[in-house]
Protein backbone atom coordinates (compact mmCIF):
# COMPACT_ATOMS: atom_id res chain seq x y z
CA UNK A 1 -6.85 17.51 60.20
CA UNK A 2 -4.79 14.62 60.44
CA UNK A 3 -4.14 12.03 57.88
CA UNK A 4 -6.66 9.21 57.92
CA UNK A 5 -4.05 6.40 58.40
CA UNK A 6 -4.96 5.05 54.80
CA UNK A 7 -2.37 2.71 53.42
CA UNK A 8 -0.89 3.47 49.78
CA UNK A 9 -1.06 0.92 47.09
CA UNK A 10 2.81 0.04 46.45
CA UNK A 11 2.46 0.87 43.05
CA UNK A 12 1.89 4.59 43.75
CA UNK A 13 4.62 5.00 47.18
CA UNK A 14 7.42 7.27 45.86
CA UNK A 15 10.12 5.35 45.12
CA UNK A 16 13.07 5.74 42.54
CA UNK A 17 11.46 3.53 40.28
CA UNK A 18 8.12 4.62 40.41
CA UNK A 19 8.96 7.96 40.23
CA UNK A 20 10.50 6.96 36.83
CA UNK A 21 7.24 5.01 35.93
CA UNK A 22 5.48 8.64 36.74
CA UNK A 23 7.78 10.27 34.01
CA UNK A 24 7.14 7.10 31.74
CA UNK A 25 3.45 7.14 32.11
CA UNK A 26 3.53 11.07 31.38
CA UNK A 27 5.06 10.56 28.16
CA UNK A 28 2.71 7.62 26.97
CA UNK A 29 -0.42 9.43 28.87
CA UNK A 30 -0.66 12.22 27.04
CA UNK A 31 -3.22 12.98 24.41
CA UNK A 32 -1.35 13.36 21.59
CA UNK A 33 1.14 10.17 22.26
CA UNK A 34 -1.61 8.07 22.44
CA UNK A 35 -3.05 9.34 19.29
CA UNK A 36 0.18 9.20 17.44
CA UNK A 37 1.02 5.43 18.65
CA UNK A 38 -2.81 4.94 17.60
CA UNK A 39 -2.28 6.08 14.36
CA UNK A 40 1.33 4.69 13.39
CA UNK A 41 -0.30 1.39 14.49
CA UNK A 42 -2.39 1.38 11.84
CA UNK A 43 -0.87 2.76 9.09
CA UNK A 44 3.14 1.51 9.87
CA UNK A 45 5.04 4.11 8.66
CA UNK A 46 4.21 7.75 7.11
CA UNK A 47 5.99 10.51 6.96
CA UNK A 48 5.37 13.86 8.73
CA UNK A 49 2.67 15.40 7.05
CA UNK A 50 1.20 12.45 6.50
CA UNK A 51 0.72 11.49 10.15
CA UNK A 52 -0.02 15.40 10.83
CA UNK A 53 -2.97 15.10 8.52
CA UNK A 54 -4.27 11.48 10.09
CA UNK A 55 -3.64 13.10 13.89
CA UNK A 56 -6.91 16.06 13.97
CA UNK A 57 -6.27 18.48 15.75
CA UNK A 58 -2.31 18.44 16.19
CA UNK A 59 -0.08 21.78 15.32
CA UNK A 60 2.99 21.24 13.68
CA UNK A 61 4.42 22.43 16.37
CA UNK A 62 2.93 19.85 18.91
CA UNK A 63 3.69 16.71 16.56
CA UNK A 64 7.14 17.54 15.96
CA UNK A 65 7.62 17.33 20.24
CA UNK A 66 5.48 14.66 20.70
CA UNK A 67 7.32 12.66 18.15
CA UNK A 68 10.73 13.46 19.67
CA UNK A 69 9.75 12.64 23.09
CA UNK A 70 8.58 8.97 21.90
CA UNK A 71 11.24 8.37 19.48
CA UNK A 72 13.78 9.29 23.26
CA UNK A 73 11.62 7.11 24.55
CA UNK A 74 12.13 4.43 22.28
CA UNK A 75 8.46 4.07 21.01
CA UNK A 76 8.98 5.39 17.51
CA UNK A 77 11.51 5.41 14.53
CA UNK A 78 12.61 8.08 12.90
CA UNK A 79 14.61 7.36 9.24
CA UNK A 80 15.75 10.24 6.98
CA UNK A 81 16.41 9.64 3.82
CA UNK A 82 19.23 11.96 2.30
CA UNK A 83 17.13 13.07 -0.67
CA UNK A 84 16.23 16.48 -1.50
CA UNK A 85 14.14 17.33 -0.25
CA UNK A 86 14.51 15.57 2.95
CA UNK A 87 12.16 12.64 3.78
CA UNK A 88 11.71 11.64 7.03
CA UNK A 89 9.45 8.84 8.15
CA UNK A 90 7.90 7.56 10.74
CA UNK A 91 6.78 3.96 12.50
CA UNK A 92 6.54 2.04 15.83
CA UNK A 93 9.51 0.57 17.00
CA UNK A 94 9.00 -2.98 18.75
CA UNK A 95 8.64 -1.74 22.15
CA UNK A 96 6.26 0.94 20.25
CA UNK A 97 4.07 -2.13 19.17
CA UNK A 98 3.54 -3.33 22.82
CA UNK A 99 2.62 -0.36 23.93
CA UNK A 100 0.09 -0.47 20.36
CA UNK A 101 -1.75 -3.65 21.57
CA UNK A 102 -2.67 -1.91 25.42
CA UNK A 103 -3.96 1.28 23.36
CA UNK A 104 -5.75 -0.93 20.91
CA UNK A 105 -7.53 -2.10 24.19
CA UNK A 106 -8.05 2.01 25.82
CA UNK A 107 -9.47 2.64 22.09
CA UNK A 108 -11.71 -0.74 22.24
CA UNK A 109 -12.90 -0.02 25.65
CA UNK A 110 -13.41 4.10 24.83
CA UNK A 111 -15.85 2.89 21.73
CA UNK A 112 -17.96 0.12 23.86
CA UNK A 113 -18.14 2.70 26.55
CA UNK A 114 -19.05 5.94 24.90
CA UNK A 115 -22.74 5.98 25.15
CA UNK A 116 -22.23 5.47 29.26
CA UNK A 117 -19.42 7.97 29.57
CA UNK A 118 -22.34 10.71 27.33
CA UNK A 119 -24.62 10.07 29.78
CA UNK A 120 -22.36 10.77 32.84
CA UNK A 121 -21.22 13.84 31.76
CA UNK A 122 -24.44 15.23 30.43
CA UNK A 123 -26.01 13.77 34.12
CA UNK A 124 -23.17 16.25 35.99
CA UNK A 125 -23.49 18.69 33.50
CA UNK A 126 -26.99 19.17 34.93
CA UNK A 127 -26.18 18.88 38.13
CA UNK A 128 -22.79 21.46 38.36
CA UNK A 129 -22.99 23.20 35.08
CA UNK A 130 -20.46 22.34 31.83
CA UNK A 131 -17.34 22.74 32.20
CA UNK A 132 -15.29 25.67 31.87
CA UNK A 133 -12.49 24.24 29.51
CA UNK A 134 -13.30 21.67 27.18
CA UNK A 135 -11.57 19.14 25.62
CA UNK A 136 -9.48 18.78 22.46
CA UNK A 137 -11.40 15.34 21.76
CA UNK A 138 -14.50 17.14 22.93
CA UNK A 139 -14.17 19.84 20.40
CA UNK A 140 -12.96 17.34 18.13
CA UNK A 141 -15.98 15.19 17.79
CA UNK A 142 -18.18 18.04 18.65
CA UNK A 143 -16.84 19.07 15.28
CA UNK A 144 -17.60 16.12 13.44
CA UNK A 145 -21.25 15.69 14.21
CA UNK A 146 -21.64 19.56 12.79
CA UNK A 147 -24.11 19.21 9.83
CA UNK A 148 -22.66 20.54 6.67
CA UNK A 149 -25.36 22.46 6.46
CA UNK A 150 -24.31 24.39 9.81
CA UNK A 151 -20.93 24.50 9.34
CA UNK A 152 -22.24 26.17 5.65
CA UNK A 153 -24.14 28.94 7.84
CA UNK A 154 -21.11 29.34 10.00
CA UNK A 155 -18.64 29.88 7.07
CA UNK A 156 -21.29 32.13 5.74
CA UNK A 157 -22.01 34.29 8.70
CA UNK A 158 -17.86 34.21 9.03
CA UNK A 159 -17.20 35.74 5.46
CA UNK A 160 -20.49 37.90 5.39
CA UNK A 161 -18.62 39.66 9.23
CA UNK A 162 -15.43 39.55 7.06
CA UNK A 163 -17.13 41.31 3.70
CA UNK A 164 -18.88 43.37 6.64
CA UNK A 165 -15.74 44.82 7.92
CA UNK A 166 -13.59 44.79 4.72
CA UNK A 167 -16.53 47.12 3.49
CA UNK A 168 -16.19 49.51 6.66
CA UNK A 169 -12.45 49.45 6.47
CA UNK A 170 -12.93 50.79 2.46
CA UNK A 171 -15.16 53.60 3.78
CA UNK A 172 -12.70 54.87 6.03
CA UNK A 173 -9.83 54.88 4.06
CA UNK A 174 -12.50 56.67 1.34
CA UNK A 175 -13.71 59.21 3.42
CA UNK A 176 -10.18 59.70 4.50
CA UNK A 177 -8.90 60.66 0.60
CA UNK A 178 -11.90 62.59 0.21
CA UNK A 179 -10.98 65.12 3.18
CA UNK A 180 -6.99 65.16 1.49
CA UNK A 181 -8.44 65.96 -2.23
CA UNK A 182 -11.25 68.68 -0.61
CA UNK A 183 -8.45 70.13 1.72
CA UNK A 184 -5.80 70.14 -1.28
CA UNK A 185 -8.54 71.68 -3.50
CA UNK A 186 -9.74 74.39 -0.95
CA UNK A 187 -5.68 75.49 0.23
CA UNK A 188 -6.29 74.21 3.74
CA UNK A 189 -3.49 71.75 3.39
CA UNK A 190 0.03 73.56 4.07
C-alpha cells in the first residue's frame, strides 16, 4: 500500500506557519469559542455570569478556559474593575470583531442549511445506525424542541424515583431502630 501520489493543497503541507494556523484554527474551531465570539458579538460586553447564562450548555469551568485562551489569543477583553466584589467583563477586541463577521456567516449558512444537514443525518442514520456519542448542540436543541408537557412527565417520573427511594431509604433506617429498641428491650444487646 503505497501512497497514491496525490498532491497536497499548500494550505495544508506542514510548514512553520501552517502549523501555527493549525494551533490558531484549534482555538477559534472549537465549539465553545465560536459560541462565545457569537454571543459577545451580539451583546458587546457582559460580564461572566452573564455570558455563562447566554452560552447553554457551558460549565463554569469550560467558560472560564475558553475565555482565557481567546483573550491569549487576542480575540477578547477582559477589564476588572477594583470593586468589591470584583467585576470583570467581557467583549470582542477588534481582531475579535473580524473574526465576528466570518462566524456571523458559519451561523447564516448553519440556519439556511439546517433542514438539508436533518435530512443527511437522519438518511445515514438509517443506513449505519445513530451515532454512539452525540453532540453538545445535538443535545442542546434536542432539548429545546422537548414539549413542556414532556419535560413535566420527566421531572415527574424523576422526583416520584427520588420520593421512591427517599421512602425505601426511611424504611431501612426504621426497621433498623426497631431491631436496637426490641434488642435493648429483650437484653440481647451487651
Amino acid at each position: 500500500m503505497g501512497k497514491t501520489g496525490l498532491k497536497r493543497p499548500a494550505e495544508v503541507e506542514f510548514t512553520p506557519t501552517n502549523c501555527h494556523a493549525r494551533d490558531v484554527l484549534a482555538r477559534v474551531g472549537d465549539t465553545w469559542s465560536v459560541y462565545v465570539i457569537h454571543v459577545l458579538g451580539d451583546a458587546r460586553t457582559l460580564r461572566f455570569n452573564e455570558l455563562r447564562k447566554e452560552v447553554d450548555g457551558i460549565s463554569q469551568r469550560m467558560l472560564t478556559v475558553t475565555l482565557r485562551g481567546l483573550e491569549r489569543d487576542g480575540l477578547v477583553a477582559r477589564t476588572v474593575y477594583p470593586e468589591v466584589p470584583p467585576r470583570v467583563e467581557y467583549t470582542l477586541t477588534p481582531l475579535g470583531a473580524t473574526l465576528r463577521q466570518l462566524i456571523r456567516g458559519l451561523v447564516a449558512w448553519a440556519g439556511a442549511h439546517l433542514d438539508e444537514v436533518d435530512a443527511a443525518r437522519a438518511a445515514y442514520d438509517a443506513r449505519h445506525g445513530p451515532p454512539a456519542r452525540v453532540s453538545v448542540a445535538e443535545r442542546l436543541a434536542v432539548k429545546r424542541r422537548l414539549p413542556q408537557k414532556a419535560r413535566a412527565v420527566k421531572d415527574a417520573s424523576r422526583a416520584e424515583a427520588t420520593a421512591s427511594r427517599d421512602a425505601a431509604t426511611r424504611a431501612a433506617t426504621n426497621t433498623a431502630a426497631m431491631r436496637r429498641s426490641n434488642a435493648i428491650g429483650s437484653g440481647n444487646l451487651k
